[in-house]
Protein backbone atom coordinates (compact mmCIF):
# COMPACT_ATOMS: atom_id res chain seq x y z
CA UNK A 1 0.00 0.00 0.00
CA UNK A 2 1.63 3.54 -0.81
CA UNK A 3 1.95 5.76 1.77
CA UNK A 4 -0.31 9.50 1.80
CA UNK A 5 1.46 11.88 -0.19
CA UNK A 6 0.23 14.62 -2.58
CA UNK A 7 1.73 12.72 -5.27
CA UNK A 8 -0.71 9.39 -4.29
CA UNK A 9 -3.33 11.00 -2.84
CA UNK A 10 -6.97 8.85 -1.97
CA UNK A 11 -9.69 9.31 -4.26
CA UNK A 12 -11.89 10.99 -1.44
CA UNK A 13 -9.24 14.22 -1.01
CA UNK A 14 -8.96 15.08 -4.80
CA UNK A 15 -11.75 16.23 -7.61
CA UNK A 16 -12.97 13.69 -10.14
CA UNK A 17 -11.80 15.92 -12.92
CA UNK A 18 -8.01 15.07 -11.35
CA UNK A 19 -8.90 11.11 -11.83
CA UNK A 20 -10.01 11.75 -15.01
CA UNK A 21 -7.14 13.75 -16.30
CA UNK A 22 -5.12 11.33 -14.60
CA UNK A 23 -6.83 7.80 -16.58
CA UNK A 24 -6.72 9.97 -20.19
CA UNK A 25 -3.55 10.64 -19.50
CA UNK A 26 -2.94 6.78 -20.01
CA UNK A 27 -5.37 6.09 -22.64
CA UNK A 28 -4.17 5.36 -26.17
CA UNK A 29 -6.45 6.73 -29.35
CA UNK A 30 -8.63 3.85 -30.84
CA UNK A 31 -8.38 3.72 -34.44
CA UNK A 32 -12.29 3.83 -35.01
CA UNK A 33 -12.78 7.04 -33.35
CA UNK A 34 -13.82 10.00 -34.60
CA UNK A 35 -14.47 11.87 -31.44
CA UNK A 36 -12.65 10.16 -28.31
CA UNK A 37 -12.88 11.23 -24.68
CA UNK A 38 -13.61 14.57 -23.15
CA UNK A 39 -17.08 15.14 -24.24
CA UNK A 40 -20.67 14.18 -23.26
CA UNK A 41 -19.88 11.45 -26.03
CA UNK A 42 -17.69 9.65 -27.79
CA UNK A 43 -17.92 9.32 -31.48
CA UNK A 44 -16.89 6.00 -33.16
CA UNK A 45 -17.01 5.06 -36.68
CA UNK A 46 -19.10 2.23 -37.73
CA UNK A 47 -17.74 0.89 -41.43
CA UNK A 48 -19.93 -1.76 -41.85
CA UNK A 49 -23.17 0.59 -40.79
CA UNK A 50 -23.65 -2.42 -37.94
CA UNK A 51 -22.34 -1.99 -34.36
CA UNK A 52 -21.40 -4.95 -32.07
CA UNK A 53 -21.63 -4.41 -28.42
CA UNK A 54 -21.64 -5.76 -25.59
CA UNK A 55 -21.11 -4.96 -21.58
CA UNK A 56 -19.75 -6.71 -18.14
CA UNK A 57 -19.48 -5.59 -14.85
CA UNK A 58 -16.85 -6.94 -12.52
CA UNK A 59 -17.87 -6.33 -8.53
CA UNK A 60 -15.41 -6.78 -5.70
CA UNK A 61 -15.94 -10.22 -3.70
CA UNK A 62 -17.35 -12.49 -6.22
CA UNK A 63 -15.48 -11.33 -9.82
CA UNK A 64 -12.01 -10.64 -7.78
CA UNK A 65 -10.02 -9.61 -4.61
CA UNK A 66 -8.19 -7.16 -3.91
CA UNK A 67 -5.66 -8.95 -2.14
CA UNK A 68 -5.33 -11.24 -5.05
CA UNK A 69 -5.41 -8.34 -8.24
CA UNK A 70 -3.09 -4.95 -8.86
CA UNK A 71 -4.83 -2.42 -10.01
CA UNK A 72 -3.26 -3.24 -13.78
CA UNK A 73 -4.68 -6.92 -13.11
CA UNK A 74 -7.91 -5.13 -12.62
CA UNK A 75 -7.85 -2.97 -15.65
CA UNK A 76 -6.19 -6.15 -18.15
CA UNK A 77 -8.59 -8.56 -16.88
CA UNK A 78 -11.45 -6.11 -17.46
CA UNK A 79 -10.58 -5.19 -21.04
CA UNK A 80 -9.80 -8.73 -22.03
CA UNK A 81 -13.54 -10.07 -20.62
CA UNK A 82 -14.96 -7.57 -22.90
CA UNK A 83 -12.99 -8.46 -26.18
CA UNK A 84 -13.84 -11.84 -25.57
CA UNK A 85 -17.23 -11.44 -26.06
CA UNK A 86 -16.58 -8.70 -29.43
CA UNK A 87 -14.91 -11.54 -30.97
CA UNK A 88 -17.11 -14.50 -30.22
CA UNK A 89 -19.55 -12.75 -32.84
CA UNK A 90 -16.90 -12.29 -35.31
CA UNK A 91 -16.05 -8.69 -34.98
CA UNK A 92 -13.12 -6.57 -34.23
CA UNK A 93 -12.89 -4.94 -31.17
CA UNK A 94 -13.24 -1.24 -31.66
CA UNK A 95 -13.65 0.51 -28.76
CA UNK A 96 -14.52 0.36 -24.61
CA UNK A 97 -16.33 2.82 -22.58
CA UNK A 98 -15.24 2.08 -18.47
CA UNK A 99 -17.48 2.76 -15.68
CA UNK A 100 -15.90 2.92 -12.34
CA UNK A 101 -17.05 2.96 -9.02
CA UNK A 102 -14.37 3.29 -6.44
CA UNK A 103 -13.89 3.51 -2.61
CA UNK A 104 -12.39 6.67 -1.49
CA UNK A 105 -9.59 5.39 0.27
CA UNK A 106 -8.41 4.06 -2.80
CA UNK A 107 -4.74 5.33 -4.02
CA UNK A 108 -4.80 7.39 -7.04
CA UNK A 109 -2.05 5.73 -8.23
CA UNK A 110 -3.83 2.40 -7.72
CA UNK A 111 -6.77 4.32 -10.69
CA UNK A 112 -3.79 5.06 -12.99
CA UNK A 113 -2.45 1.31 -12.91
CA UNK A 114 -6.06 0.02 -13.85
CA UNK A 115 -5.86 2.89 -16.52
CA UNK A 116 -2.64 1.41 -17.67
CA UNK A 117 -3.82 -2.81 -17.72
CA UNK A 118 -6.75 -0.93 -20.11
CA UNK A 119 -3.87 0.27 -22.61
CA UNK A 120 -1.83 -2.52 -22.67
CA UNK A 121 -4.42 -5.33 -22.77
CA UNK A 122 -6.10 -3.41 -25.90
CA UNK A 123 -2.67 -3.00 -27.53
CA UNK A 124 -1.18 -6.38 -27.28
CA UNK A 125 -5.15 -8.43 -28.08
CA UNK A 126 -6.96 -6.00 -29.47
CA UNK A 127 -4.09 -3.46 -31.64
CA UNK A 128 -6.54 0.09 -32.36
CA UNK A 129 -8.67 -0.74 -29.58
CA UNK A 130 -8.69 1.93 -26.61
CA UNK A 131 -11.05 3.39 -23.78
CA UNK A 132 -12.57 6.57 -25.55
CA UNK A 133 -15.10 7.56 -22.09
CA UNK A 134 -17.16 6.13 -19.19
CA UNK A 135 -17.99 7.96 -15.85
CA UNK A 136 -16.76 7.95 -12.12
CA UNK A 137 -18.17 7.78 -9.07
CA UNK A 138 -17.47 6.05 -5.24
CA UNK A 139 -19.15 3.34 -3.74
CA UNK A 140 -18.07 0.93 -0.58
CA UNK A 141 -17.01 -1.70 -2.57
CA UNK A 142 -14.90 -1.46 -6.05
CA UNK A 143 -17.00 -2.49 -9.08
CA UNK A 144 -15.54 -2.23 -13.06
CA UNK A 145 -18.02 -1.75 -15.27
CA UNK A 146 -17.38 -2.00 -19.33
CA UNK A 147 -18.99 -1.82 -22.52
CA UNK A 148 -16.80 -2.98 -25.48
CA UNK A 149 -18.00 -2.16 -29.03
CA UNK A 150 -17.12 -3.64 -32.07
CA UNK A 151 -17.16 -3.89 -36.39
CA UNK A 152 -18.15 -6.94 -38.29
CA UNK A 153 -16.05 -5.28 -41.08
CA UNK A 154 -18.28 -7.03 -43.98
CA UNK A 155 -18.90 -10.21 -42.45
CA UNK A 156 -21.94 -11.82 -41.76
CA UNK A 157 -22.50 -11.75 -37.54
CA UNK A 158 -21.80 -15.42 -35.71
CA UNK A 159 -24.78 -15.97 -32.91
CA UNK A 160 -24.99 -19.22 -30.75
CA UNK A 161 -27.87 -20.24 -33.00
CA UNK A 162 -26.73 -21.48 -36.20
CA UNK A 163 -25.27 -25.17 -35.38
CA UNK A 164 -26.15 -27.65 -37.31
CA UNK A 165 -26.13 -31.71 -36.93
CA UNK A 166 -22.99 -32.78 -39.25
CA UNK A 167 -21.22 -29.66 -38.25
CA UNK A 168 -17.62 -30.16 -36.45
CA UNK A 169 -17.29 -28.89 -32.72
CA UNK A 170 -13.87 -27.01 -32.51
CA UNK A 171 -12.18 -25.01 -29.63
CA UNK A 172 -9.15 -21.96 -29.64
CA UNK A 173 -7.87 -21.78 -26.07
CA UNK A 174 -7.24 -23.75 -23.34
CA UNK A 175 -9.36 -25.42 -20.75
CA UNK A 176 -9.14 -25.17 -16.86
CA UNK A 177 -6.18 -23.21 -16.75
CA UNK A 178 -7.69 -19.80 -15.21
CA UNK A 179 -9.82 -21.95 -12.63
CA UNK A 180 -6.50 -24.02 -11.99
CA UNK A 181 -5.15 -20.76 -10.84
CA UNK A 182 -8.36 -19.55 -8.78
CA UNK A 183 -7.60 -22.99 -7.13
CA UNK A 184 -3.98 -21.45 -6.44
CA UNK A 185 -5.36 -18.16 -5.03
CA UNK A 186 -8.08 -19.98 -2.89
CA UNK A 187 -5.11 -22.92 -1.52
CA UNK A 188 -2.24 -20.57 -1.21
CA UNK A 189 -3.21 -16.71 -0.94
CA UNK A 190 -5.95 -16.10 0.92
CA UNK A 191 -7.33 -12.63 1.76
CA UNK A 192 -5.69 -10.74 4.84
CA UNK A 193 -2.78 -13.50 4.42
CA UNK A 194 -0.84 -12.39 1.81
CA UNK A 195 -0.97 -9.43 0.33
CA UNK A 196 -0.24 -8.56 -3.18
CA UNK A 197 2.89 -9.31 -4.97
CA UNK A 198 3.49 -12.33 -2.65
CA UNK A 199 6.90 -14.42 -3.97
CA UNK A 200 6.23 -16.66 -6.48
CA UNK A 201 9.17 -18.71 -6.17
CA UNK A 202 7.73 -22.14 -4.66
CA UNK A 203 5.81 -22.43 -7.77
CA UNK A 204 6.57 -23.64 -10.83
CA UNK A 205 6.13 -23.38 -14.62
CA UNK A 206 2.68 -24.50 -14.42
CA UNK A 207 1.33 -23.32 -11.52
CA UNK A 208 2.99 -19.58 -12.75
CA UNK A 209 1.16 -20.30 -16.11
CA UNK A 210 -2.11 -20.93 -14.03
CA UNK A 211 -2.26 -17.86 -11.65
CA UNK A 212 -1.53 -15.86 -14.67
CA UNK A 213 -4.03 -16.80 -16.99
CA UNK A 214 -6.63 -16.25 -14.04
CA UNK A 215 -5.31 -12.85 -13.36
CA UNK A 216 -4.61 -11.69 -16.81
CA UNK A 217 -6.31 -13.65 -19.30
CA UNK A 218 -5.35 -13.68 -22.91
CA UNK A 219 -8.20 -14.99 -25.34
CA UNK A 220 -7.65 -15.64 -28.98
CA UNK A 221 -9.36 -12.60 -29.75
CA UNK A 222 -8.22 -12.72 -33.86
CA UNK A 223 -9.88 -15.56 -34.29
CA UNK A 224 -12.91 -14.46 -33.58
CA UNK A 225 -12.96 -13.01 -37.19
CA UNK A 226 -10.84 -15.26 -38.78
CA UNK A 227 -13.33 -17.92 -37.77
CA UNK A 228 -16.46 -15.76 -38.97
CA UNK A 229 -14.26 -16.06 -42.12
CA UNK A 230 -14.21 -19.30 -42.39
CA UNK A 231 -17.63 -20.20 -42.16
CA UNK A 232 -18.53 -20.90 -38.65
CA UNK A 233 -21.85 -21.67 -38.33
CA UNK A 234 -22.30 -20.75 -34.35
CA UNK A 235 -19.88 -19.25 -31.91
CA UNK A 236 -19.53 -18.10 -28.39
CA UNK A 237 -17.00 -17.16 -25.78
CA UNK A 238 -16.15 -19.80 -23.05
CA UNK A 239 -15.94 -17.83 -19.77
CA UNK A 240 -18.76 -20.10 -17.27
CA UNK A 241 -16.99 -23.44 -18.36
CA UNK A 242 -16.91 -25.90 -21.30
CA UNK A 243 -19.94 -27.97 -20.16
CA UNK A 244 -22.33 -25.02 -19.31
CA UNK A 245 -21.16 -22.53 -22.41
CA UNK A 246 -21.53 -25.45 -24.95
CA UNK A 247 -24.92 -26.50 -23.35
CA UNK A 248 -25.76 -23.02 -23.76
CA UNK A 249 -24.57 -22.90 -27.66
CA UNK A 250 -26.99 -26.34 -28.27
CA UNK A 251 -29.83 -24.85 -26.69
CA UNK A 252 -29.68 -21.94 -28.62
CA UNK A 253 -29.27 -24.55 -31.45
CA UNK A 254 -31.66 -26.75 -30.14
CA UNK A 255 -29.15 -29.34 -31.50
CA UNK A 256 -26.95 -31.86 -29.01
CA UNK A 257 -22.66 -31.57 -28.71
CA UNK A 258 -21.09 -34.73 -28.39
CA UNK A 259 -17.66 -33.90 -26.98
CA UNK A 260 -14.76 -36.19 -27.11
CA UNK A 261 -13.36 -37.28 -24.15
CA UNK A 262 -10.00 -37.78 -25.61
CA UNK A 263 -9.99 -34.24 -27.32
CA UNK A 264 -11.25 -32.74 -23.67
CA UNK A 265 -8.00 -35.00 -22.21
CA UNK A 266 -5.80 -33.66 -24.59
CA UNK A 267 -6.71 -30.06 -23.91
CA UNK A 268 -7.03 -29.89 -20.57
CA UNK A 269 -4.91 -28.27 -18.13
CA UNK A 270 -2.58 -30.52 -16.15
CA UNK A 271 -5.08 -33.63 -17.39
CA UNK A 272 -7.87 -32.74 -15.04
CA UNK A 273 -10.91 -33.04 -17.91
CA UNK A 274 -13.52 -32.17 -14.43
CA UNK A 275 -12.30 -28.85 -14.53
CA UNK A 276 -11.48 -28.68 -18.31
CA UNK A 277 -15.60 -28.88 -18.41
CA UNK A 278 -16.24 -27.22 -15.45
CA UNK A 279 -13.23 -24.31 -14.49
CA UNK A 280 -14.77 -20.78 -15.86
CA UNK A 281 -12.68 -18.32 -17.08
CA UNK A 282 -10.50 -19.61 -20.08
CA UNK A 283 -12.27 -17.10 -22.38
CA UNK A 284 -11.30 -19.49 -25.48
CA UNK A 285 -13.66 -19.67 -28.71
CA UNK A 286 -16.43 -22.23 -29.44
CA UNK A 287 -17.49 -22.84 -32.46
CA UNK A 288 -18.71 -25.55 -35.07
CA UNK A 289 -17.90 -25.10 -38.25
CA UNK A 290 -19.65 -27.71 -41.72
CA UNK A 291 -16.97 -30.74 -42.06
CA UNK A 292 -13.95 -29.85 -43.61
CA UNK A 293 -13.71 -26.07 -42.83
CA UNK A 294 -11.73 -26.21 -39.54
CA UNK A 295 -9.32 -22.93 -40.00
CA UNK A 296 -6.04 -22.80 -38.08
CA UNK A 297 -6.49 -22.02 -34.54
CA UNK A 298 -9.01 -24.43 -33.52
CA UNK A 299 -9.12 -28.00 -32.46
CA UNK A 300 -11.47 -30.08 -32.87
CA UNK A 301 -13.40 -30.94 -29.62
CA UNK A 302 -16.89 -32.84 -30.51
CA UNK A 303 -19.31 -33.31 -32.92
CA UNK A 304 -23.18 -31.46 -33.59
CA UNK A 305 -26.09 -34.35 -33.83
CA UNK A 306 -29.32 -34.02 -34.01
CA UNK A 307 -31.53 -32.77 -30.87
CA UNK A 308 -31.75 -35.75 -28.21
CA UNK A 309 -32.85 -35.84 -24.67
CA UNK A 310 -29.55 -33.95 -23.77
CA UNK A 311 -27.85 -30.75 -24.28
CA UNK A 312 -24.10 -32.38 -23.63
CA UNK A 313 -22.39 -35.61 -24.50
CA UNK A 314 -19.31 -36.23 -23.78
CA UNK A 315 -18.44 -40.22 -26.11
CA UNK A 316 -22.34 -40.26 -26.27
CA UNK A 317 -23.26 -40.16 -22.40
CA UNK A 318 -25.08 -37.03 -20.38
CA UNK A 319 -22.74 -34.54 -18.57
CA UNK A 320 -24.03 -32.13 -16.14
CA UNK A 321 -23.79 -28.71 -16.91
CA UNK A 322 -21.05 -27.70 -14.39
CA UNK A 323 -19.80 -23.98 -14.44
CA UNK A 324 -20.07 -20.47 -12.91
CA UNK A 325 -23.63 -19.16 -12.31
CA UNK A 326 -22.91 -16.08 -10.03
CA UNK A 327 -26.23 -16.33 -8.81
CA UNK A 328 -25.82 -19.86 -7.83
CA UNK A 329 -22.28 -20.07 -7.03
CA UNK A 330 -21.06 -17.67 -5.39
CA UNK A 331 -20.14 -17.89 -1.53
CA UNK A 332 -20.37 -15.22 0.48
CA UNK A 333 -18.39 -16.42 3.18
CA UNK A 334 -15.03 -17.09 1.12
C-alpha cells in the first residue's frame, strides 16, 4: 500500500476531474474514433453501418479480490472479458467505454495502474482498440463496469444459433487453466494473508502459467474473425466453463454436442478433464464449423447431432452442466 502523499493521494481528497485527467492521460487513441474522450460522447465510426456491443461488470468479492489483483490486473482482466465477447460474434474490437465505481480510500495511483492494464491489454489483443469515455463515481465496494463495441467489417455476424447436426465442434484456447489458478489463489493466498505481490518462487512453470491466466487472461481474440471467415456456423466465448457454455450454444441450437473425451484430455490443463468442463474463465472460442472447414487455430473438440434428450455428450453419455452461475455459485463467506 503507498503511503499518503500529494503525489498518491486517496480518491476521497482530490476532484474527479483530477482522476479523469489522470486515466486519459494513459489512454491510447482507438483507431475507429472519430471523437474520443472529453465530451458528453464519444464518437466511433461504424464501417460496416452495424455496431457490435456488448457490456460486463466486474464487482469486488465475487469477480475478484483485492488482495489477489493490482490495479493493472484489474484494468487487463477487465478489457480482455470484454474483447472476448466482441470476438465471439466475429467482430473486431473497436472501442470500450469504463465505468468505475471506487472507494475513497483508494490510491490514485492504484486508478492510474487500472488505466494502464486498459492500454496494454487493448494493444497487445486487441491493436486500435482503446477506452474513448465512461464515468466515475465512489461506492463501498470497487466495481468495473465495461462496454466494449465492435465492427463486423463485412462479415456476416456469428450468434450461438446457427449449429447444425454434421457440423464439427472445434475449440481456440485452453481449458481449466484460469480456474486451476483460482484454485492457487483460494489454496495458497488467501485474503488478509498475503498481500499482493506475494513471492512466487515455490511455484513452478505451471502453476505460474495458471495464476496468470486467471489474473490476466489472454483470449484468442483474432480468431474471432478469422473464424467468422471461415464459415462458422455458431460461436460463443467460453468464460462459465466448457460444459455449461456449450450446453448453452446447443440450446440456442436446439441441437446436441457430443464432446470427445479424448480431445477434452488432450486439452485440458494438467489432465484434469472435471475442470477442463467445469473451471470458468479460459475465455477461449467455441465454435462448429460444416466438415472440412476447420481454420487454423481451432481444435477439434466434438461433434453437432441431431436434438436428443440432452444438451451435452461427452463419447455419447449425459454430462451435467457444471460452471459459474454467479447467482448460484457464489459464496459469500469465502
Amino acid at each position: 500500500m503507498a503511503s499518503a502523499s500529494d503525489d498518491d493521494p486517496r480518491i476521497g481528497d482530490i476532484s474527479e476531474g483530477r482522476v479523469l485527467r489522470a486515466i486519459l492521460a494513459r489512454t491510447a487513441p482507438a483507431s475507429h474514433t472519430v471523437l474520443g474522450p472529453g465530451d458528453d460522447a464519444a464518437v466511433i465510426a461504424a464501417p460496416s453501418a452495424s455496431v457490435v456491443a456488448t457490456a460486463d461488470t466486474l464487482v469486488e468479492g465475487p469477480d475478484f479480490r483485492l488482495a489477489w489483483s493490482s490495479g493493472y490486473d484489474l484494468g487487463w482482466k477487465s478489457a480482455a472479458v470484454n474483447l472476448s465477447d466482441i470476438a465471439a460474434m466475429g467482430a473486431v474490437p473497436t472501442a470500450l467505454l469504463v465505468s468505475l465505481a471506487v472507494p475513497s480510500d483508494t490510491r490514485l495511483s492504484f486508478v492510474e495502474a487500472m488505466a494502464d492494464g486498459f492500454r496494454e491489454c487493448c494493444a497487445e489483443l486487441a491493436p486500435g482498440c482503446s477506452v474513448v469515455g465512461g464515468d466515475l463515481t465512489v461506492s463501498e465496494l470497487l466495481v468495473i463496469a465495461v462496454t466494449a463495441l465492435g465492427d463486423l467489417d463485412g462479415r456476416t455476424v456469428v450468434t450461438r444459433a446457427g449449429a447444425r447436426p454434421g457440423d464439427v465442434v472445434a475449440l481456440a484456447g485452453e481449458l481449466g487453466v484460469a480456474a486451476a489458478g483460482l484454485g492457487l489463489l483460494f489454496a495458497r493466498f488467501r485474503d488478509g494473508t498475503t498481500p499482493v505481490g506475494v513471492d512466487r518462487s515455490a511455484l513452478d512453470a505451471a502453476q505460474q502459467r495458471a495464476l496468470d491466466r486467471q489474473l490476466r487472461p489472454v483470449p484468442p481474440l483474432a480468431l474471432g474473425p478469422a473464424a467468422a471467415g471461415a464459415g462458422a456456423t455458431a460461436m460463443m466465448d467460453v468464460s462459465d466453463g466448457l460444459a455449461l457454455d456449450a450446453s448453452r450454444l446447443a440450446d440456442a441450437s436446439d441441437v446436441t454436442i457430443d464432446l470427445s473425451g479424448v480431445a477434452l484430455d488432450a486439452l485440458a490443463f494438467g489432465g484434469d478433464r472435471g475442470r477442463a468442463l467445469g473451471g470458468g474463465e479460459d475465455h477461449g472460442l467455441l465454435a462448429t464449423f460444416p466438415a472440412g472447414a476447420l481454420p487454423d487455430g481451432f481444435a477439434r473438440i466434438g461433434t453437432v447431432i441431431a436434438r436428443s434428450g440432452d444438451s451435452l455428450l461427452v463419447d455419447g453419455e449425459p454430462v451435467t452442466r457444471a460452471g459459474w452461475d454467479p447467482y448460484r455459485d457464489w459464496d459469500h463467506s469465502r
